[in-house]
N, C-alpha and C. Protein backbone atom coordinates (compact mmCIF):
# COMPACT_ATOMS: atom_id res chain seq x y z
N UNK A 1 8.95 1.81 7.21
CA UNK A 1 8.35 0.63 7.80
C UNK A 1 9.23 -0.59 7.56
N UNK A 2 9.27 -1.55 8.05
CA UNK A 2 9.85 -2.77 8.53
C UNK A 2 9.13 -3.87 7.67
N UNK A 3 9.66 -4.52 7.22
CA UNK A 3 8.76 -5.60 6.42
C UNK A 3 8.93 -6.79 7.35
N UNK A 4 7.48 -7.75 7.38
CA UNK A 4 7.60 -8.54 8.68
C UNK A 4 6.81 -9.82 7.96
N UNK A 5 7.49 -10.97 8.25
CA UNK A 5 7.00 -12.09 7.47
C UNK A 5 6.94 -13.35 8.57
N UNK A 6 6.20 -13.83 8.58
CA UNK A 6 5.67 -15.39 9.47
C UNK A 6 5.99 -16.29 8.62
N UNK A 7 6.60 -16.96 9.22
CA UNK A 7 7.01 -18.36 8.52
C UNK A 7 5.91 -19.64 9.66
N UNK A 8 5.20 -20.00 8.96
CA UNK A 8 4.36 -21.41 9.43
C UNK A 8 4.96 -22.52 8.69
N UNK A 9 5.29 -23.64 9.75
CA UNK A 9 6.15 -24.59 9.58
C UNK A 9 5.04 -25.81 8.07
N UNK A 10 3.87 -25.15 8.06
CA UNK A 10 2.71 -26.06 7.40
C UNK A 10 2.31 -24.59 6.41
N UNK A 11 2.53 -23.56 6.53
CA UNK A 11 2.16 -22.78 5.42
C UNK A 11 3.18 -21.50 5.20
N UNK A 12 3.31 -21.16 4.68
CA UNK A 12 4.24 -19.76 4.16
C UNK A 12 3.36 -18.53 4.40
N UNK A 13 3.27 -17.73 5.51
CA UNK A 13 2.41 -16.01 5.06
C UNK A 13 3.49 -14.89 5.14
N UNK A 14 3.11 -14.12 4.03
CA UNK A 14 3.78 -13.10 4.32
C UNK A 14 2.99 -12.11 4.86
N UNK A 15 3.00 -11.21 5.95
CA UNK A 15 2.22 -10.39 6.40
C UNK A 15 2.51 -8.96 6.06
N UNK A 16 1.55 -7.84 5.77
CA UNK A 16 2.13 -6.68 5.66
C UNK A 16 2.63 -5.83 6.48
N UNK A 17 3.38 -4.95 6.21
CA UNK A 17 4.50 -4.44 7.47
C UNK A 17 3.61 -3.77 8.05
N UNK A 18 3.75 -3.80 9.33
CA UNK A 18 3.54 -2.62 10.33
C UNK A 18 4.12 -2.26 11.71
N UNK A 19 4.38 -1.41 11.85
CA UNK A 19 5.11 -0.63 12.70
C UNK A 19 4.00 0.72 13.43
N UNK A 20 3.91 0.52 15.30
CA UNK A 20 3.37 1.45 15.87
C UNK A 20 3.70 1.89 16.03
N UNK A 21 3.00 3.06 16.88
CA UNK A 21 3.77 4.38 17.80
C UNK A 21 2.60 4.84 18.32
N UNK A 22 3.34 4.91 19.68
CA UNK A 22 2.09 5.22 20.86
C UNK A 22 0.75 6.00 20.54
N UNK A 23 0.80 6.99 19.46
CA UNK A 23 -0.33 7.28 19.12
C UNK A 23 -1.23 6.54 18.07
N UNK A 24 -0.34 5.25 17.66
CA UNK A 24 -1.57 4.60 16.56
C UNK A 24 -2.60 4.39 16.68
N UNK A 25 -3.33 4.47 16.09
CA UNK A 25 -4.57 3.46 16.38
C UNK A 25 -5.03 2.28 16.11
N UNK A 26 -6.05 1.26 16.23
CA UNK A 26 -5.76 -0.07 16.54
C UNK A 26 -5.78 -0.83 15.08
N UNK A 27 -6.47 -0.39 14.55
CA UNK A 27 -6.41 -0.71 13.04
C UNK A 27 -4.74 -1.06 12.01
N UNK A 28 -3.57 0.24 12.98
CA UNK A 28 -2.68 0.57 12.60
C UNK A 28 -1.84 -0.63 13.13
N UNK A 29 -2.00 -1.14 14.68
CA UNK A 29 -0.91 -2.42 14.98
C UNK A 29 -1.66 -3.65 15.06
N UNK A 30 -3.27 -3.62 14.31
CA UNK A 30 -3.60 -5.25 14.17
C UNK A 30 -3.86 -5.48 13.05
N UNK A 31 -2.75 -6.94 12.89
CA UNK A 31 -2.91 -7.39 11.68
C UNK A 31 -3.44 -9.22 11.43
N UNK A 32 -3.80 -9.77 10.81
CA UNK A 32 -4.65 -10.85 10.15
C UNK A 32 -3.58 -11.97 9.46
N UNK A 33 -3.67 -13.31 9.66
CA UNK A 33 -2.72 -13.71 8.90
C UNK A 33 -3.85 -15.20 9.10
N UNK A 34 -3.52 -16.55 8.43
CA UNK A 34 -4.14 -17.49 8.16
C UNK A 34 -3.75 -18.73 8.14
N UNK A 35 -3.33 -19.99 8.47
CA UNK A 35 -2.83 -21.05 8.94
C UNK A 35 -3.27 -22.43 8.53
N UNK A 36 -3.11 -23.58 8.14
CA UNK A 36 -4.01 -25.04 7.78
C UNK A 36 -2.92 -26.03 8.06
N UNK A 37 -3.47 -26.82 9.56
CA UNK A 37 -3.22 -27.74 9.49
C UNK A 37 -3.92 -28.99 9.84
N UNK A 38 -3.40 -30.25 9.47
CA UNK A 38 -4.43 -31.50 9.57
C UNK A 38 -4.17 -32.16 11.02
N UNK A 39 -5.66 -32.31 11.38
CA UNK A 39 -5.77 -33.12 12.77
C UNK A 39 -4.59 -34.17 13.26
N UNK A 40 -4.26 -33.81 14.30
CA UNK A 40 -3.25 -34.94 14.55
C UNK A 40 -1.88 -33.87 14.60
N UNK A 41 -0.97 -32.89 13.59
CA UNK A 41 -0.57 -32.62 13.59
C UNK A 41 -0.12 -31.54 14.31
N UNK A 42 0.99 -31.36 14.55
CA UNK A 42 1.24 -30.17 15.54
C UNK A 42 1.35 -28.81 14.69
N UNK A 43 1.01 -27.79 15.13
CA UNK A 43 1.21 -26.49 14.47
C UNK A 43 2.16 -25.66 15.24
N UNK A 44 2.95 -25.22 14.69
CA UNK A 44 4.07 -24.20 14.77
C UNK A 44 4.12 -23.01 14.09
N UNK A 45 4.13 -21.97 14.81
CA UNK A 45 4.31 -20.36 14.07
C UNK A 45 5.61 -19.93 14.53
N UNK A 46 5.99 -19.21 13.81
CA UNK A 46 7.42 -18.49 14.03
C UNK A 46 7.17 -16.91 14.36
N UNK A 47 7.20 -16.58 15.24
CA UNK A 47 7.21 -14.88 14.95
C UNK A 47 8.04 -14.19 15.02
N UNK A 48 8.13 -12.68 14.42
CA UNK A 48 9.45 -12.18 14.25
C UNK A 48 9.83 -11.31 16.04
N UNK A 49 10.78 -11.46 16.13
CA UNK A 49 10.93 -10.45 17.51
C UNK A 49 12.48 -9.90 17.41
N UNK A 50 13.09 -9.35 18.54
CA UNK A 50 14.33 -8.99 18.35
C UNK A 50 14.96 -9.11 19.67
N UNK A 51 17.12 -9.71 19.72
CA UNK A 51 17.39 -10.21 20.25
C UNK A 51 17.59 -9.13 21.96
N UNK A 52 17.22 -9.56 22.48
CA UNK A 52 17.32 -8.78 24.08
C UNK A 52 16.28 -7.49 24.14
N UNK A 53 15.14 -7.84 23.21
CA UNK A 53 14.03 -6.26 23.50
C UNK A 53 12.68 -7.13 24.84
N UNK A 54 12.92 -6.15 25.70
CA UNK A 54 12.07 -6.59 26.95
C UNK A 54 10.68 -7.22 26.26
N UNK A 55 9.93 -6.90 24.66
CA UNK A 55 8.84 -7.05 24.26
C UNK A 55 9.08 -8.42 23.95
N UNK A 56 7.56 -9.40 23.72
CA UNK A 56 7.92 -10.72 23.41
C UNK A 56 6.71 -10.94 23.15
N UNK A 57 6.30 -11.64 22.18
CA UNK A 57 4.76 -12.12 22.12
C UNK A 57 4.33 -13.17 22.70
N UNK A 58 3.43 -13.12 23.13
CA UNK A 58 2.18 -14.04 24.09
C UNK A 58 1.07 -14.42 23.10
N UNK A 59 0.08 -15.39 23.81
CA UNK A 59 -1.01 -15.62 23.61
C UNK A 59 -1.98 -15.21 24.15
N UNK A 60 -3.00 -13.94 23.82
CA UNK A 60 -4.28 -13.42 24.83
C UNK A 60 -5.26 -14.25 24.83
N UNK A 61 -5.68 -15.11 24.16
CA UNK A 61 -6.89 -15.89 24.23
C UNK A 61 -6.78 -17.70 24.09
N UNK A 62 -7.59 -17.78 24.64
CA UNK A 62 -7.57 -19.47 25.02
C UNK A 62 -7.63 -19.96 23.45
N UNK A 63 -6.62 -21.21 23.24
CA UNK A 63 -6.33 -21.63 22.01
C UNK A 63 -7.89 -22.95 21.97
N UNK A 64 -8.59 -23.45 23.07
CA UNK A 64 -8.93 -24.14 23.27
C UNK A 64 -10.40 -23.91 22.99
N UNK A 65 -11.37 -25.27 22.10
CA UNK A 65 -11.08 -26.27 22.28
C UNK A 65 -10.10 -27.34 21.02
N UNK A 66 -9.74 -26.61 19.98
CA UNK A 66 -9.56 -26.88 18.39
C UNK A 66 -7.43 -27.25 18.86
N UNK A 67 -7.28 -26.34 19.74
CA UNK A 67 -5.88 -26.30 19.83
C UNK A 67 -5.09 -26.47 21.09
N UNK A 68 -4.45 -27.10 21.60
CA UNK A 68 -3.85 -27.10 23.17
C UNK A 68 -2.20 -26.71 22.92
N UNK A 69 -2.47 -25.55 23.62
CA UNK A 69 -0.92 -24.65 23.90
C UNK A 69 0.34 -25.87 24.73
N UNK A 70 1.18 -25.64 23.91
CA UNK A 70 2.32 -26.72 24.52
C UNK A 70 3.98 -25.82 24.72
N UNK A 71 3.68 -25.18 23.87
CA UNK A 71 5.00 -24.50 24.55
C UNK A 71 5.88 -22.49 23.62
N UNK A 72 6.15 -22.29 24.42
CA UNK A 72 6.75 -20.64 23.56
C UNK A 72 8.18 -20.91 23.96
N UNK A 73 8.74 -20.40 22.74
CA UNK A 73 10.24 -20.57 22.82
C UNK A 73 11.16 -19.54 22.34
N UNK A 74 12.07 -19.14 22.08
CA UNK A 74 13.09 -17.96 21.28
C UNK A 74 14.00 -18.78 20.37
N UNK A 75 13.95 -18.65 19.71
CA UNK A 75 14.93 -19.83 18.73
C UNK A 75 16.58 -18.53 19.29
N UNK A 76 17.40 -19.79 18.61
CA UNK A 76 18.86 -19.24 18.59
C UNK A 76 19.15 -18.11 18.10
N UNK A 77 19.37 -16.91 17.99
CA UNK A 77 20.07 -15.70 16.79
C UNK A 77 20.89 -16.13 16.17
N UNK A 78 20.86 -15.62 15.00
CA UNK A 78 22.02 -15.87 13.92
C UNK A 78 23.20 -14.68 14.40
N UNK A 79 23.43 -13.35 14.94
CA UNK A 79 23.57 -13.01 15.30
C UNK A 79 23.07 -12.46 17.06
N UNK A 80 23.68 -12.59 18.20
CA UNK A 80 23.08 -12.46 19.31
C UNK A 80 23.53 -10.92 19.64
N UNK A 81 23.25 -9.96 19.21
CA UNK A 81 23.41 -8.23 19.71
C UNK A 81 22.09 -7.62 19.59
N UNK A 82 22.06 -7.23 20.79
CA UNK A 82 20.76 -6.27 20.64
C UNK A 82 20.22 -5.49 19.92
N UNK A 83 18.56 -5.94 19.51
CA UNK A 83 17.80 -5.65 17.85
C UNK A 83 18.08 -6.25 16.84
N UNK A 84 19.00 -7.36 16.94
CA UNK A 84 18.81 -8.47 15.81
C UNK A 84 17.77 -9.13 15.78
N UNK A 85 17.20 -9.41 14.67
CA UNK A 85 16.11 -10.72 14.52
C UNK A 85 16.80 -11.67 15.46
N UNK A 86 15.29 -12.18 16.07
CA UNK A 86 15.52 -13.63 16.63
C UNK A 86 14.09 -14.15 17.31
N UNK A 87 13.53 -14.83 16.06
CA UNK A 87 11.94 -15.92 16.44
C UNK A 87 11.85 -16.05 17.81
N UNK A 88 10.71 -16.29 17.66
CA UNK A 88 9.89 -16.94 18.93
C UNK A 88 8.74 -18.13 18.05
N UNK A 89 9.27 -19.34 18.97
CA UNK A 89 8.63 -19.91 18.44
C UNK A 89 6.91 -21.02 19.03
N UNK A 90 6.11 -20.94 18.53
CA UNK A 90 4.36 -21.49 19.66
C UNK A 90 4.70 -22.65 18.76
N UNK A 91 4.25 -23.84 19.79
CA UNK A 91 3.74 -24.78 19.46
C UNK A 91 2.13 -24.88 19.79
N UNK A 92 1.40 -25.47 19.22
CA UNK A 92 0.29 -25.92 19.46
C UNK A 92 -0.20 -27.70 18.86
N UNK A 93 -0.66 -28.36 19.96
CA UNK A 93 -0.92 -29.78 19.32
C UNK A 93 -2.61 -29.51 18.96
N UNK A 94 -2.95 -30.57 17.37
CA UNK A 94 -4.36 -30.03 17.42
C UNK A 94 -5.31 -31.22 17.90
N UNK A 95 -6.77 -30.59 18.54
CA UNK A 95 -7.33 -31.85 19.09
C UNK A 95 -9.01 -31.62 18.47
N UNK A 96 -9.22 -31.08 17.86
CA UNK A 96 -10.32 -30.54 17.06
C UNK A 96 -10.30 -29.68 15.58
N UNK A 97 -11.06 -30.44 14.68
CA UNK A 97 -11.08 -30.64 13.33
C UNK A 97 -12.31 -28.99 13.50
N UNK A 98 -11.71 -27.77 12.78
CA UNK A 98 -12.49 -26.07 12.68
C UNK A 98 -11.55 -25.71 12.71
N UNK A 99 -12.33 -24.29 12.77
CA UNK A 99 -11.20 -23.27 12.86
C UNK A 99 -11.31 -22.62 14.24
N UNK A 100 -10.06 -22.07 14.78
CA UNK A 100 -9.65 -21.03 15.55
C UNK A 100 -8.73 -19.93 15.86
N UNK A 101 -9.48 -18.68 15.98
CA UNK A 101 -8.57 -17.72 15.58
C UNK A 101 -7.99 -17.13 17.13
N UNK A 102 -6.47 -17.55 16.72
CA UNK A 102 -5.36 -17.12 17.77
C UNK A 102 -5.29 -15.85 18.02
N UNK A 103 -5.28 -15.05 18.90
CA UNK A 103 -4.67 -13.84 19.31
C UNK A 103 -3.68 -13.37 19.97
N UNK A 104 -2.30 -13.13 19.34
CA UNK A 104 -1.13 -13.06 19.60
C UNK A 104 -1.26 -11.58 20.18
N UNK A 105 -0.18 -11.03 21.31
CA UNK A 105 0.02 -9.83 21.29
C UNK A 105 1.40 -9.38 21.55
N UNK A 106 2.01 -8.36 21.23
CA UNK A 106 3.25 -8.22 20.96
C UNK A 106 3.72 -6.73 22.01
N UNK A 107 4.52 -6.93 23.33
CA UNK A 107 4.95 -5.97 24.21
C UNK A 107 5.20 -6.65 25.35
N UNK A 108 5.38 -5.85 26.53
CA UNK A 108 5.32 -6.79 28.04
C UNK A 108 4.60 -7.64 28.01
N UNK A 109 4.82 -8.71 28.42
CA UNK A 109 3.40 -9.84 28.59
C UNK A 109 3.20 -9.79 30.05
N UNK A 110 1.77 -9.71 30.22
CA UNK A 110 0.96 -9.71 31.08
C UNK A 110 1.58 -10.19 32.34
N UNK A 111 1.71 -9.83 33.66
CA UNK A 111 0.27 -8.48 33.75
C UNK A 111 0.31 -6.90 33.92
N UNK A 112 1.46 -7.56 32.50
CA UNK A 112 1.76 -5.63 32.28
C UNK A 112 0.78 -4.67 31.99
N UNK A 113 0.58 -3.48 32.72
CA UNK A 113 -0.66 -2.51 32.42
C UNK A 113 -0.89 -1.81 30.95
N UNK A 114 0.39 -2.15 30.37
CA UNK A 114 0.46 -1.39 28.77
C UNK A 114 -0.18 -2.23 27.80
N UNK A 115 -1.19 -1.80 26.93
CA UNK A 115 -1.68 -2.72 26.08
C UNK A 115 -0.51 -3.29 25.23
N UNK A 116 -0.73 -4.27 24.58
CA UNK A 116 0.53 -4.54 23.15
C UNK A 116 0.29 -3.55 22.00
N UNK A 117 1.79 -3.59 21.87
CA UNK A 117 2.25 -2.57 21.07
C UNK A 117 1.53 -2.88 19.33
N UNK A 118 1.69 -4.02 19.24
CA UNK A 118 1.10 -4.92 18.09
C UNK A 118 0.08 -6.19 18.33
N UNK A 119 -0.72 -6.72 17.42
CA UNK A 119 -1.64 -7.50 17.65
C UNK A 119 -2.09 -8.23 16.47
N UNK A 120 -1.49 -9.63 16.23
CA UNK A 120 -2.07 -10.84 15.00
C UNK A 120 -3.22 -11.25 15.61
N UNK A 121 -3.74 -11.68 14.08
CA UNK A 121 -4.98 -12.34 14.80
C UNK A 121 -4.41 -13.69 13.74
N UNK A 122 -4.58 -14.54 14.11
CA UNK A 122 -4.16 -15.98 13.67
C UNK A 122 -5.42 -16.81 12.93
N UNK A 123 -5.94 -16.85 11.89
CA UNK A 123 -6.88 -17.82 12.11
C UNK A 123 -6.52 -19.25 11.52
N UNK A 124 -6.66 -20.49 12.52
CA UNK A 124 -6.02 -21.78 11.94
C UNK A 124 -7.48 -22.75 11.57
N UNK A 125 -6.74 -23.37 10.59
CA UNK A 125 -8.26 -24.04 10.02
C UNK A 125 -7.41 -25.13 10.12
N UNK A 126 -8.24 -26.20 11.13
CA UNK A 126 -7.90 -27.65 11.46
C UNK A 126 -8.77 -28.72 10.37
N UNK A 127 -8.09 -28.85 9.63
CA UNK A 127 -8.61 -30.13 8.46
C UNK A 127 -8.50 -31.74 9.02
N UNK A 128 -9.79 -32.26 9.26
CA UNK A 128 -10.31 -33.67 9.54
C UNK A 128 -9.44 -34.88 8.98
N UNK A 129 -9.32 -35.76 9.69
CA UNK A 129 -8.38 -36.57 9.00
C UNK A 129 -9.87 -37.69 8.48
């Protein structure tokens, strides 16, 4: 297995590894991770991906009303050859003080017929100014 770590620009998680295969089951490619940031502030996740793999993570569920989606990005490679690490990076601006839990999914993005291969569940807790 692959060890796989999220870097949040407002918190540090390390997540535990996992790695699918077409017969997993769902328990096996969804995993849980946890987030805090204060109203006003923008939130940023990093996720891990790799350089030139057709897979890329998305967002399945509306970030809204706690969070408004602003942008997905691929940061630079430190190396650019295919299957190197290389982030993807979500912004989100926050506009509501709770929590909401993100659902990332990881494969073709939609409206590809294949479910994702992998699946975070994000939960961000927006602290009141």
């Amino acid at each position: 297995m692959v060890a796989v770590k999220y870097l949040i620009l407002v918190l540090m998680v390390a997540a535990p590894a996992f790695a699918a295969s077409p017969s997993a089951a769902p328990q096996d490619i969804e995993r849980s991770a946890t987030a805090s940031v204060v109203l006003g502030q923008r939130l940023t996740l990093r996720l891990p991906n790799r350089f030139g793999s057709a897979r890329q993570w998305y967002v399945m569920n509306d970030p809204g009303p706690q969070l408004q989606f602003v942008s997905a990005t691929l940061a630079k490679p430190e190396t650019p050859l295919p299957d190197f690490p290389q982030d993807q990076i979500f912004a989100f601006n926050t506009k509501l003080a709770g929590q909401k839990v993100l659902r990332f999914g990881y494969g073709a993005p939609p409206p590809a017929a294949a479910p994702p291969a992998r699946i975070l569940n994000m939960t961000v807790t927006i602290v009141g100014k």
